[in-house]
C-alpha atoms as a PDB file:
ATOM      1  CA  UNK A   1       1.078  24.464  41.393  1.00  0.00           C
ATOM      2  CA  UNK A   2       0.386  21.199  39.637  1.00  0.00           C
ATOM      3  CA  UNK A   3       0.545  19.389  42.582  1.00  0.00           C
ATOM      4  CA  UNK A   4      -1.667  21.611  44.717  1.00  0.00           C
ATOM      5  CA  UNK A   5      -4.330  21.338  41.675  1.00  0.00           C
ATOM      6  CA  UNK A   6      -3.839  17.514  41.579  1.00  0.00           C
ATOM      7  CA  UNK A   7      -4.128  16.864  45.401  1.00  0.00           C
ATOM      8  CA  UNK A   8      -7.292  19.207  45.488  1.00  0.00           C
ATOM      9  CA  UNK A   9      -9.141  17.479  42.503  1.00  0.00           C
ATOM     10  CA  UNK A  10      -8.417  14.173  43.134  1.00  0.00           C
ATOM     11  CA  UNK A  11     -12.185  12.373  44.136  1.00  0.00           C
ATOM     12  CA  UNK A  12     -13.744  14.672  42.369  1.00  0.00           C
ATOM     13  CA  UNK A  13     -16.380  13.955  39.683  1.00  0.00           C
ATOM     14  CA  UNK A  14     -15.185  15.705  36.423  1.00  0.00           C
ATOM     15  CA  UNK A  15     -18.432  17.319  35.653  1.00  0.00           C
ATOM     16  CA  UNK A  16     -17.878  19.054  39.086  1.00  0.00           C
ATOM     17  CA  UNK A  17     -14.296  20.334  38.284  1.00  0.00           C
ATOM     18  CA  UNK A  18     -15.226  23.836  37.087  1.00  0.00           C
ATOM     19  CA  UNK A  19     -16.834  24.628  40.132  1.00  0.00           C
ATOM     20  CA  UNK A  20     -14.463  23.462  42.362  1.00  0.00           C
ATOM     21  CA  UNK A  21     -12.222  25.238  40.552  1.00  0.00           C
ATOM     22  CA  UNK A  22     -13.913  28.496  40.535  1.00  0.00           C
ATOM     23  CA  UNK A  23     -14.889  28.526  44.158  1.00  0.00           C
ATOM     24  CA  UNK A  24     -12.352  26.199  46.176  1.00  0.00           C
ATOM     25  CA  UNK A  25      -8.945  26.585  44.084  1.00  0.00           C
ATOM     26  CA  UNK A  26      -8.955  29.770  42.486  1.00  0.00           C
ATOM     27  CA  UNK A  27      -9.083  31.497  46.620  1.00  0.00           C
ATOM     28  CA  UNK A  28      -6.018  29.426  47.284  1.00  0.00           C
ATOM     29  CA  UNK A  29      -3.792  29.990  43.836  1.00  0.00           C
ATOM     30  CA  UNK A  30      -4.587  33.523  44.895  1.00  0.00           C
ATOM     31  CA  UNK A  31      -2.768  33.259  48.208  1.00  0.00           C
ATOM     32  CA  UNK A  32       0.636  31.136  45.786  1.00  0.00           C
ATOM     33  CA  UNK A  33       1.112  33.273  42.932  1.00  0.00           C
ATOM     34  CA  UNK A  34       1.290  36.788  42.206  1.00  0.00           C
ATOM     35  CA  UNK A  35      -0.204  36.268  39.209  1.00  0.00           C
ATOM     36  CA  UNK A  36      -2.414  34.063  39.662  1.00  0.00           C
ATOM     37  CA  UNK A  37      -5.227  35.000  37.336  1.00  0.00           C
ATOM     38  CA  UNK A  38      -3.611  33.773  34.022  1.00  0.00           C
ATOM     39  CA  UNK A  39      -2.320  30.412  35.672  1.00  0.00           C
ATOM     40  CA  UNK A  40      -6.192  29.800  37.236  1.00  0.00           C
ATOM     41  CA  UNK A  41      -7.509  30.792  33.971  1.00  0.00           C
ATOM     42  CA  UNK A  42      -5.496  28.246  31.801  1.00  0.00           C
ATOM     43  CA  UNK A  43      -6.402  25.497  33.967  1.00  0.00           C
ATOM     44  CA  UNK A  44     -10.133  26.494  34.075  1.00  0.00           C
ATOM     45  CA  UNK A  45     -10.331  26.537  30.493  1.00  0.00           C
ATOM     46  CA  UNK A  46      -8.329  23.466  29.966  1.00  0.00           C
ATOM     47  CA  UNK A  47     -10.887  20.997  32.463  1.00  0.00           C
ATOM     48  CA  UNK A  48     -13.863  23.110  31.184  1.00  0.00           C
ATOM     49  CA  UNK A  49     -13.041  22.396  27.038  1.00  0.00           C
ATOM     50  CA  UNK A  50     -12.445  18.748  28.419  1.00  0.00           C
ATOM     51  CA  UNK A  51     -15.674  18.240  29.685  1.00  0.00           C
ATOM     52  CA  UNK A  52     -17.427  19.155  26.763  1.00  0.00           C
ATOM     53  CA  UNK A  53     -19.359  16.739  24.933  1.00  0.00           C
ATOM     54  CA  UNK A  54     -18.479  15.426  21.425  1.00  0.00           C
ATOM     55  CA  UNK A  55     -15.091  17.506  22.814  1.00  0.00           C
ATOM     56  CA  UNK A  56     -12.002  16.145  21.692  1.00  0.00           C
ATOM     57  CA  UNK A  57      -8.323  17.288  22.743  1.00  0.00           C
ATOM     58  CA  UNK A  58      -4.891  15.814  21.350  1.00  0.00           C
ATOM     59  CA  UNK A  59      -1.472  16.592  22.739  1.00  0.00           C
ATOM     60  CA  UNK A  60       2.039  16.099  21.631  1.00  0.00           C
ATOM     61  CA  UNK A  61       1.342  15.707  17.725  1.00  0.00           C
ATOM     62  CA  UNK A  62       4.467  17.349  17.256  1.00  0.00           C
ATOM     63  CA  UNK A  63       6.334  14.866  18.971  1.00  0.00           C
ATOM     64  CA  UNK A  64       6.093  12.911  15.757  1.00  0.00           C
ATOM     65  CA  UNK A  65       8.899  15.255  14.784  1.00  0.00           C
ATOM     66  CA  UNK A  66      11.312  13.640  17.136  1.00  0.00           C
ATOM     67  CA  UNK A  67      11.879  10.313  15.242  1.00  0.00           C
ATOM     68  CA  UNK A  68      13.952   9.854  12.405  1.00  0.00           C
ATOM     69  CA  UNK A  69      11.248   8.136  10.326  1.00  0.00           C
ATOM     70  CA  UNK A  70       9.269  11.228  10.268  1.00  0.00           C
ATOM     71  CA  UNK A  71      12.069  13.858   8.970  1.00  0.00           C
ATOM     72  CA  UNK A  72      10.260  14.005   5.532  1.00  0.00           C
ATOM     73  CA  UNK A  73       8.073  16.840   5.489  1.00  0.00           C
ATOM     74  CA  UNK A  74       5.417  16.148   3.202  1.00  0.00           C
ATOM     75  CA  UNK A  75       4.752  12.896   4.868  1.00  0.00           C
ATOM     76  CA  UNK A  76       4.692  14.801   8.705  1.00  0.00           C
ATOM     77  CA  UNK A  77       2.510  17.588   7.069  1.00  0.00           C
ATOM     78  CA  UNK A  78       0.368  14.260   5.673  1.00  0.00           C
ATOM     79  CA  UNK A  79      -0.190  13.085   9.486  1.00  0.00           C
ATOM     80  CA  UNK A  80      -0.303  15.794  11.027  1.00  0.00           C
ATOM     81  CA  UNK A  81      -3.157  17.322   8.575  1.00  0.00           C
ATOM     82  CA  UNK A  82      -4.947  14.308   9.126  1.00  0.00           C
ATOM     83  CA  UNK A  83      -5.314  14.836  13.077  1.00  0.00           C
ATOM     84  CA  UNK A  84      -7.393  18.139  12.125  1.00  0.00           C
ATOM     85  CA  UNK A  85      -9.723  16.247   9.660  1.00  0.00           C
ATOM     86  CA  UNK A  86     -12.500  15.042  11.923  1.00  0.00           C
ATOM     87  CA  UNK A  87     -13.252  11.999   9.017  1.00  0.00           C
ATOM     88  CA  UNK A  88      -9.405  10.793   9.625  1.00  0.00           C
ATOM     89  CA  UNK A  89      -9.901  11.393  13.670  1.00  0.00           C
ATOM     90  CA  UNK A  90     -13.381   8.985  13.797  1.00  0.00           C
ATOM     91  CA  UNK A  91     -11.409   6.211  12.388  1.00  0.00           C
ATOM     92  CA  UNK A  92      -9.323   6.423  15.788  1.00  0.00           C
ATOM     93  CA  UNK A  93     -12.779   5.889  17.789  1.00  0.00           C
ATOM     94  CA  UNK A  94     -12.471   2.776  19.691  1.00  0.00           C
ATOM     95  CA  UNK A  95     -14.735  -0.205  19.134  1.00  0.00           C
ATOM     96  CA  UNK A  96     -14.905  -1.943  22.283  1.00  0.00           C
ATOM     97  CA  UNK A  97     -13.248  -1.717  25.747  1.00  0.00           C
ATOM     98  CA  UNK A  98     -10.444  -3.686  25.444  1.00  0.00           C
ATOM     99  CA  UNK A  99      -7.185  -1.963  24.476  1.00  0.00           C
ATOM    100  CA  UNK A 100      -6.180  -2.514  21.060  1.00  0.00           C
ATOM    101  CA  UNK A 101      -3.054  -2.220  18.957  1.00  0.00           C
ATOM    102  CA  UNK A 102      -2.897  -1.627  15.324  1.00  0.00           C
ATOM    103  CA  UNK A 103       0.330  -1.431  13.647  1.00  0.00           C
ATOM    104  CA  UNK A 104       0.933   0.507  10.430  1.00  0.00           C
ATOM    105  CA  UNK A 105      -1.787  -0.409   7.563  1.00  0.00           C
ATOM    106  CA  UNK A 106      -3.950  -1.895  10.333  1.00  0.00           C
ATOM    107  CA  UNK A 107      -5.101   1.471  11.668  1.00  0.00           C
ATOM    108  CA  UNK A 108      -7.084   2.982   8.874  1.00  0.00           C
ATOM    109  CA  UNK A 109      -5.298   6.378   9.908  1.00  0.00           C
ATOM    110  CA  UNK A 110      -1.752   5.861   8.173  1.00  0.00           C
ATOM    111  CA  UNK A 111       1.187   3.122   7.761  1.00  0.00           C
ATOM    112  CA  UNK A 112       3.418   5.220   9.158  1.00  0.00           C
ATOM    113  CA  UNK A 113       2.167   5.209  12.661  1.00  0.00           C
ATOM    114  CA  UNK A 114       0.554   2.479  15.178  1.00  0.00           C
ATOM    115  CA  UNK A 115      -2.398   3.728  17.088  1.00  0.00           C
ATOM    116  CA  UNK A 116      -3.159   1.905  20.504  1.00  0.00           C
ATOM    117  CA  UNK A 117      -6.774   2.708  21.510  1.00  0.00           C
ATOM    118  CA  UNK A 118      -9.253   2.164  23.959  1.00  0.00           C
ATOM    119  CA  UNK A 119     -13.246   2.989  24.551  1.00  0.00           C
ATOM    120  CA  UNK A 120     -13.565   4.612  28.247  1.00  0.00           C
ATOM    121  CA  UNK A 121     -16.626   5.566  29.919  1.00  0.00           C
ATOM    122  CA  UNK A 122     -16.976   8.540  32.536  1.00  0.00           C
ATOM    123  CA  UNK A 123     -20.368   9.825  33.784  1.00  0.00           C
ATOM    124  CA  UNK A 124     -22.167   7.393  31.477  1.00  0.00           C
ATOM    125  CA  UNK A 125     -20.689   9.136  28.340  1.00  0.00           C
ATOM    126  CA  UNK A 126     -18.178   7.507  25.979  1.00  0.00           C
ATOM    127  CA  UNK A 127     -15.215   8.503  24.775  1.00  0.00           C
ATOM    128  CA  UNK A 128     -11.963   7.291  23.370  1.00  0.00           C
ATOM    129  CA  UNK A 129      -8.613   7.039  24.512  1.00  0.00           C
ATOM    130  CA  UNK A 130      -5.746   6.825  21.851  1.00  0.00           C
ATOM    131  CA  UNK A 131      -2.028   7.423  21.308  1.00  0.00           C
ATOM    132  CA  UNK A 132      -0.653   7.690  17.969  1.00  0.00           C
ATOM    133  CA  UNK A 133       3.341   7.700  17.669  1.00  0.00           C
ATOM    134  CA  UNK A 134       5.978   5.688  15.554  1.00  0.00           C
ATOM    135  CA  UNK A 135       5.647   1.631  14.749  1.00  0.00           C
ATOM    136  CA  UNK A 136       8.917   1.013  16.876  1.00  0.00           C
ATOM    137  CA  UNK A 137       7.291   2.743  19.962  1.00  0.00           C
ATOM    138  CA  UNK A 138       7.468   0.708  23.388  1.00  0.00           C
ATOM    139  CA  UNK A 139       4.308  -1.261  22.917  1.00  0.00           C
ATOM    140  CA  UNK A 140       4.324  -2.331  26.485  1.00  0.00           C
ATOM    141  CA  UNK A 141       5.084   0.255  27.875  1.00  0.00           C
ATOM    142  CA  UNK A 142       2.135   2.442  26.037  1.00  0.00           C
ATOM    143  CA  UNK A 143      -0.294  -0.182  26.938  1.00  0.00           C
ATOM    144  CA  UNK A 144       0.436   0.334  30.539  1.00  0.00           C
ATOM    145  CA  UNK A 145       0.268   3.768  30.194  1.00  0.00           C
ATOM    146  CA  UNK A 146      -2.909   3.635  28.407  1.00  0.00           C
ATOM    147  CA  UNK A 147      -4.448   1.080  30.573  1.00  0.00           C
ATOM    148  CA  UNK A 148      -3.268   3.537  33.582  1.00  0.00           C
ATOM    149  CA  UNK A 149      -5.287   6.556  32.387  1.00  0.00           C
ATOM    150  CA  UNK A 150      -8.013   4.485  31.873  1.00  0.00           C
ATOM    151  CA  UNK A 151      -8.682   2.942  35.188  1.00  0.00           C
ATOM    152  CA  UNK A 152      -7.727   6.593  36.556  1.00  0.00           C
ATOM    153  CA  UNK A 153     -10.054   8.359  34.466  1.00  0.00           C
ATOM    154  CA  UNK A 154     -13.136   5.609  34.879  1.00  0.00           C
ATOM    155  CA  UNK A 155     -13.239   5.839  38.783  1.00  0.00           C
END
């Protein structure tokens, strides 16, 4: 199903993804799944709180929980309180358009973690890109990755 969704919104502008949604891919999920009304509707309400202004979604902040470093509860209830405190989360806002790294203390967010950021720009509205994980993380690799999304989500 992710494919399907993926082949049928690719091109398109993201402030026209609801309707295409609504009037072009919710006919043919129809025709796929039995029930298809809870799948549409997830994806529907996923691109539509996405495209909200001044929106802003995280993913994976449990994943923290996978490395060793993090085992300690009080400090993983620490970070992870932190991403729903909207003063903690504008310190992750990206200052220019380059991609940046800032390792432990350099952040302003916490010394625990390394946050790799980036300022992106879609429809003439900015926004920020950023992924937050452990100070041994593949710091290549994550800059790809980030630079990937970027160029992806700019077009």
């Amino acid at each position: 199903m992710v494919d399907l969704i993926n082949k049928l919104l690719i091109g398109t502008p993201l402030n026209e993804v609801s309707a295409k949604l609504e009037f072009e891919i919710k006919p043919i999920i129809g025709n796929y799944v039995k029930s298809h009304e809870a799948l549409y509707q997830a994806f529907y309400n996923a691109f539509n709180e996405f495209s909200y202004k001044n929106h802003m979604h995280m993913a994976g902040r449990t994943k923290l929980l996978d490395y060793q470093e993090f085992d300690n509860v009080p400090k993983i209830k620490d970070i992870l309180n932190k991403f729903d405190d909207d003063n903690m989360v504008k310190k992750i806002q990206a200052d220019d358009n380059n991609i940046n790294v800032y390792i432990g203390h350099e952040n302003n967010f916490d010394d625990d973690v390394s946050v790799i950021k980036t300022k992106c720009v879609v429809n003439g509205e900015e926004g920020t890109i950023a992924i937050v994980g452990p100070k041994r993380m593949d710091y290549e690799k994550v800059v790809s990755l980030l630079d990937f999304i970027k160029r992806n989500i700019e077009r």
